[in-house]
Protein backbone atom coordinates (compact mmCIF):
# COMPACT_ATOMS: atom_id res chain seq x y z
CA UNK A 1 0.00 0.00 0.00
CA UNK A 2 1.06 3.49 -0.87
CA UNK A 3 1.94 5.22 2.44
CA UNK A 4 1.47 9.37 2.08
CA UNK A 5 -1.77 8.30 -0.55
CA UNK A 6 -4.11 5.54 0.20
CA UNK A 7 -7.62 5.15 1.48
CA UNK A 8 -7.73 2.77 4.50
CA UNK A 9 -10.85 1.02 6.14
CA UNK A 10 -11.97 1.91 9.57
CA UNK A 11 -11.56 -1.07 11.53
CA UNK A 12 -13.51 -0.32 14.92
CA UNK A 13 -15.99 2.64 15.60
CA UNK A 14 -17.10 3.66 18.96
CA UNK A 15 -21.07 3.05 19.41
CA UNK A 16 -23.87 5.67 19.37
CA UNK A 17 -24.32 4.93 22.73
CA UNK A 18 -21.01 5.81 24.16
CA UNK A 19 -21.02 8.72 22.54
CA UNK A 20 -24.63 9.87 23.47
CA UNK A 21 -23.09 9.52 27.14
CA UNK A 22 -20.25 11.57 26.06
CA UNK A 23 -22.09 14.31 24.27
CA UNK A 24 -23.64 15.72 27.45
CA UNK A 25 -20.51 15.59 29.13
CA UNK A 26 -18.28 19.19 29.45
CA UNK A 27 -15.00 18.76 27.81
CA UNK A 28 -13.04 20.03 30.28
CA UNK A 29 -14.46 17.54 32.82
CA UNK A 30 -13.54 14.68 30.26
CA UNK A 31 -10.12 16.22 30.17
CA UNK A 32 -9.59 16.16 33.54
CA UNK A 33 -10.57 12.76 33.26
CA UNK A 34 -8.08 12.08 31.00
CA UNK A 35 -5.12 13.64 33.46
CA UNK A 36 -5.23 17.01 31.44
CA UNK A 37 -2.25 16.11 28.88
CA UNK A 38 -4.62 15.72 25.72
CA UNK A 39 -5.59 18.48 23.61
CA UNK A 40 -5.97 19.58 20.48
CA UNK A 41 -4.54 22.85 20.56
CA UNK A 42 -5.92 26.38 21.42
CA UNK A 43 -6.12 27.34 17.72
CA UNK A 44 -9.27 25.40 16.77
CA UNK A 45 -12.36 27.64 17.76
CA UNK A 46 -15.32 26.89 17.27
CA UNK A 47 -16.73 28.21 13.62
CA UNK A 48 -20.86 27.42 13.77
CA UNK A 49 -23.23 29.14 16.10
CA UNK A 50 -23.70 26.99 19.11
CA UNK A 51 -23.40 23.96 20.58
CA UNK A 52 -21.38 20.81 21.36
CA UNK A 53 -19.54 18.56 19.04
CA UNK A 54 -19.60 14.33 19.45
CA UNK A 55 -19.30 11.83 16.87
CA UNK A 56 -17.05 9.15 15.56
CA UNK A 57 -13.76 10.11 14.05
CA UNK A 58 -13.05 9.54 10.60
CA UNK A 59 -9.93 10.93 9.98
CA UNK A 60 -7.73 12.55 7.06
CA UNK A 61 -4.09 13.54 6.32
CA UNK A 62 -4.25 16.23 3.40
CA UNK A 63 -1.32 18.41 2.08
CA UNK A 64 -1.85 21.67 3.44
CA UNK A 65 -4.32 23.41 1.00
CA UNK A 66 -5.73 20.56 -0.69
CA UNK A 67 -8.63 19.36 -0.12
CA UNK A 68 -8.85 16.21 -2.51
CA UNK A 69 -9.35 13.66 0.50
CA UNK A 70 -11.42 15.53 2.36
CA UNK A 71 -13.88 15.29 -0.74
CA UNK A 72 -13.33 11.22 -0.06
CA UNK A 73 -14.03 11.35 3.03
CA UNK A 74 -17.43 12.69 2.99
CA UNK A 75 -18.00 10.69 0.26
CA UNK A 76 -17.26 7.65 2.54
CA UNK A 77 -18.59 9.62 5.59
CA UNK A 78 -20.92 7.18 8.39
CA UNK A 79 -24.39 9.26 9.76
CA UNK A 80 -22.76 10.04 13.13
CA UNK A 81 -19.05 10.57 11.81
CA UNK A 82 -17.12 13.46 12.80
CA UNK A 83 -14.24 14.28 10.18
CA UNK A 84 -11.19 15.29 11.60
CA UNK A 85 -7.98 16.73 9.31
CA UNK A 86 -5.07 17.07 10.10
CA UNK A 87 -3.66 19.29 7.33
CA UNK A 88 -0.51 20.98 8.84
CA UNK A 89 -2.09 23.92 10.32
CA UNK A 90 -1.43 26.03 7.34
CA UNK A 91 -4.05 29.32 7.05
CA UNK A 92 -3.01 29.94 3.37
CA UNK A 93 -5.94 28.23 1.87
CA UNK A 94 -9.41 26.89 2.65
CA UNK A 95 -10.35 23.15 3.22
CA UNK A 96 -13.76 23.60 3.19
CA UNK A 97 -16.90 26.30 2.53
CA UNK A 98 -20.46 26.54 1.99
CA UNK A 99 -20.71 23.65 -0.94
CA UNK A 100 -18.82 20.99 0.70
CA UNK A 101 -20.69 21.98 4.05
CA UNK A 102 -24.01 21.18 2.47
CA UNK A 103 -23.25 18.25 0.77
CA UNK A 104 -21.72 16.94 4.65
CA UNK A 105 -25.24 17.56 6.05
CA UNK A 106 -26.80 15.83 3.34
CA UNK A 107 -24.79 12.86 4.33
CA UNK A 108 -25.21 13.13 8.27
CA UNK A 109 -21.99 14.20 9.16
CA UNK A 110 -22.10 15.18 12.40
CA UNK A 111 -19.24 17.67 12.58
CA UNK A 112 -15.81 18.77 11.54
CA UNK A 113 -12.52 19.39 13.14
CA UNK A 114 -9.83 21.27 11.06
CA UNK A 115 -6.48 22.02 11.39
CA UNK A 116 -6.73 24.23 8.43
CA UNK A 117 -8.81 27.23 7.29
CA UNK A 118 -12.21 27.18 6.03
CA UNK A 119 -14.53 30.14 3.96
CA UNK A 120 -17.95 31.00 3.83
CA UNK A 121 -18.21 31.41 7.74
CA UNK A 122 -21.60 32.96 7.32
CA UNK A 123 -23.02 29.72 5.83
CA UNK A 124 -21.44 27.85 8.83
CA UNK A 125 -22.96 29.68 11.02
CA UNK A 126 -26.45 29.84 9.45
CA UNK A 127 -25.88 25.95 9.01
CA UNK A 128 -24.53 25.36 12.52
CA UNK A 129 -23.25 21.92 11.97
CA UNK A 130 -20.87 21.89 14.84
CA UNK A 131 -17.15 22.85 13.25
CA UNK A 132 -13.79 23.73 14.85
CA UNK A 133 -10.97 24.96 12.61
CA UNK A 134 -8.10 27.20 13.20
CA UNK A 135 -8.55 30.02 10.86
CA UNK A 136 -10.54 31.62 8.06
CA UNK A 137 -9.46 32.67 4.59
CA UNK A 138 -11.22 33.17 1.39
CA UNK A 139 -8.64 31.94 -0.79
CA UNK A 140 -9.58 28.23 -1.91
CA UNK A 141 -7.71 24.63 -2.01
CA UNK A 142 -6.42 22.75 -4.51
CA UNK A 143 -7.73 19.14 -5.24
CA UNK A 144 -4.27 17.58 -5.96
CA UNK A 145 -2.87 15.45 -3.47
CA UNK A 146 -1.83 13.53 -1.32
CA UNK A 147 -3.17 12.27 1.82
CA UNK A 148 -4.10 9.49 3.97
CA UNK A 149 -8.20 8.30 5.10
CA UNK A 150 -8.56 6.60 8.70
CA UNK A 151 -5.27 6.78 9.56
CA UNK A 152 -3.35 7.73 13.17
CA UNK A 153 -3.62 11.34 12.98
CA UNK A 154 -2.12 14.33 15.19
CA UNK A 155 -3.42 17.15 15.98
CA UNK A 156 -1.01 19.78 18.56
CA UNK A 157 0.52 16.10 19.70
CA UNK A 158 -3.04 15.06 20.03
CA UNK A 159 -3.38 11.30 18.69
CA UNK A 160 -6.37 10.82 16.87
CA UNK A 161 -7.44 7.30 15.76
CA UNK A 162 -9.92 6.16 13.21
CA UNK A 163 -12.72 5.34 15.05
CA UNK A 164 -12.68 7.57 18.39
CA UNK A 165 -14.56 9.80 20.17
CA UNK A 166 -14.40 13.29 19.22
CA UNK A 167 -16.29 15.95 21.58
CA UNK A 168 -16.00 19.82 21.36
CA UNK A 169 -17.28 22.69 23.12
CA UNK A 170 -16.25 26.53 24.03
CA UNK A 171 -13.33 25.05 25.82
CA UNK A 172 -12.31 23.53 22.59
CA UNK A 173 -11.28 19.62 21.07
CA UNK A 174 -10.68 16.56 22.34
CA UNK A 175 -10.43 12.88 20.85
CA UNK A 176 -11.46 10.18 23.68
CA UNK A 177 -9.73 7.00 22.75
CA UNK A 178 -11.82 4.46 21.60
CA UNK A 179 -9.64 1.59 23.97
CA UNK A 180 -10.19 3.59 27.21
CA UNK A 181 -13.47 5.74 26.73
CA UNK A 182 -15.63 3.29 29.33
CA UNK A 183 -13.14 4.14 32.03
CA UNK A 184 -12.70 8.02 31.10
CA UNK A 185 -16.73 7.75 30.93
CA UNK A 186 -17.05 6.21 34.67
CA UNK A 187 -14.28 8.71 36.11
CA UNK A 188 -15.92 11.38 34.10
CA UNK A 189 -19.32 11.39 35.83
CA UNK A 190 -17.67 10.88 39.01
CA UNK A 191 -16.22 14.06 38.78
CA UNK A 192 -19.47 15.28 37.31
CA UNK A 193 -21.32 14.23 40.64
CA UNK A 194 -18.78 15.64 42.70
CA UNK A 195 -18.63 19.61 41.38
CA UNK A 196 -22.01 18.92 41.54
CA UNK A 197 -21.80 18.28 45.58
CA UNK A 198 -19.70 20.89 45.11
CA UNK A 199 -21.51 23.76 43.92
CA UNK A 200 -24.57 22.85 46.20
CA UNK A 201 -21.81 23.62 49.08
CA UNK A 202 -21.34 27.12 47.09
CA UNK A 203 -24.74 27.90 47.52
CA UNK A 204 -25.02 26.97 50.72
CA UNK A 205 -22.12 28.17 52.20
CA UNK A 206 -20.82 25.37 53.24
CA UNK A 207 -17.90 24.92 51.36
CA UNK A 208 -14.58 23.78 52.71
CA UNK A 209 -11.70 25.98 51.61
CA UNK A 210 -9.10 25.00 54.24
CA UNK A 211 -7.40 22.69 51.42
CA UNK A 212 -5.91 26.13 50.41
CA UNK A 213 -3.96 27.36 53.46
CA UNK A 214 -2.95 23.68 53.89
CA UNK A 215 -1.55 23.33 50.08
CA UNK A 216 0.51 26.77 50.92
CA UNK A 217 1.50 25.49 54.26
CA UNK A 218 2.77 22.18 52.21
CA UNK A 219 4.84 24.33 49.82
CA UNK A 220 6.42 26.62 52.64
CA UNK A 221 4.88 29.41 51.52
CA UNK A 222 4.62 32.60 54.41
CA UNK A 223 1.65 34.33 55.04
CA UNK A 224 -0.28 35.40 58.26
């Protein structure tokens, strides 16, 4: 097989179900959850209106600026999938705009993450299929080549696999691997019920803050 430009199959997919539990999860508690070293970089914003991002990665490795496997990949694109591409970063050119965009709804895709540019932002945002990329341009791609379908991806040292979780928020990206995702689910909503205990306390008043003077006690720090 042709490594740099080939078309692989997705061997293993995550289930609708684990990632309907996912979906209503913050991503920041998940990353917590997931000892805080996994990210996908503070360049991918958010690009539709509102709301959270969850699906199943199908991933891409495009040339920055070309957008020829991208085109495959919604072709080949699961109800449920989330496409993520790695594509370098580069700003120069567009992945994506408001054709490509419609022709992903048509074909259930439930979201995008780009490490790239895209154009047309109005028509994202009208459309609000949940998107993350890391710029905006209105220059277009080029349909050339190469790349690489459902392959390991990375994305700001972020390993993406074909077949993940992939949820995104305000806070931003992150891939849940497909291996560990039942454990990162059950620690997840532990924390969940916790800063929910948590914020009752708030309320309340009742909140225990002595873990503070204690920590700078620990470190040797001096205050009154």
């Amino acid at each position: 097989m042709s490594v740099g430009f080939r078309v692989c199959t997705r061997k293993q997919a995550a289930s609708a179900e684990l990632v309907a539990e996912f979906a209503r999860l913050p991503v920041a508690n998940v990353s917590d959850s997931m000892a805080r070293l996994c990210a996908a970089g503070p360049r991918l914003r958010p690009m539709h209106a509102s709301g959270g991002l969850a699906g199943v990665a199908l991933t891409v490795r495009s040339r920055p600026g070309d957008n020829l496997m991208l085109h495959k990949a919604i072709d080949m694109a699961e109800p449920g999938d989330v496409i993520v591409v790695d594509a370098g970063g580069d700003l120069t050119n567009a992945l994506m705009g408001e054709l490509m965009l419609a022709y992903a709804v048509k074909r259930g895709v439930a979201g995008f993450v780009l490490n790239g540019a895209i154009r047309d932002v109005d028509a994202f945002v009208r459309t609000n299929l949940p998107t993350f990329a890391a710029g905006v341009t209105h220059r277009g791609p080029y349909k050339d080549g190469p790349g690489e379908i459902n392959v390991a991806i990375s994305l700001d040292g972020m390993v993406i696999e074909p077949g993940d979780i992939v949820i995104g928020d305000a806070d931003g990206v992150l891939s849940v691997p497909l291996g560990g995702a039942e454990d990162i689910l059950r620690k997840t909503l532990a924390k969940q019920d916790a800063e929910t205990r948590q914020m009752t306390a708030i309320e309340e008043g009742t909140n225990d803050r002595s873990w503070v003077d204690a920590a700078l006690k620990e470190r040797g720090c001096e205050f009154p």
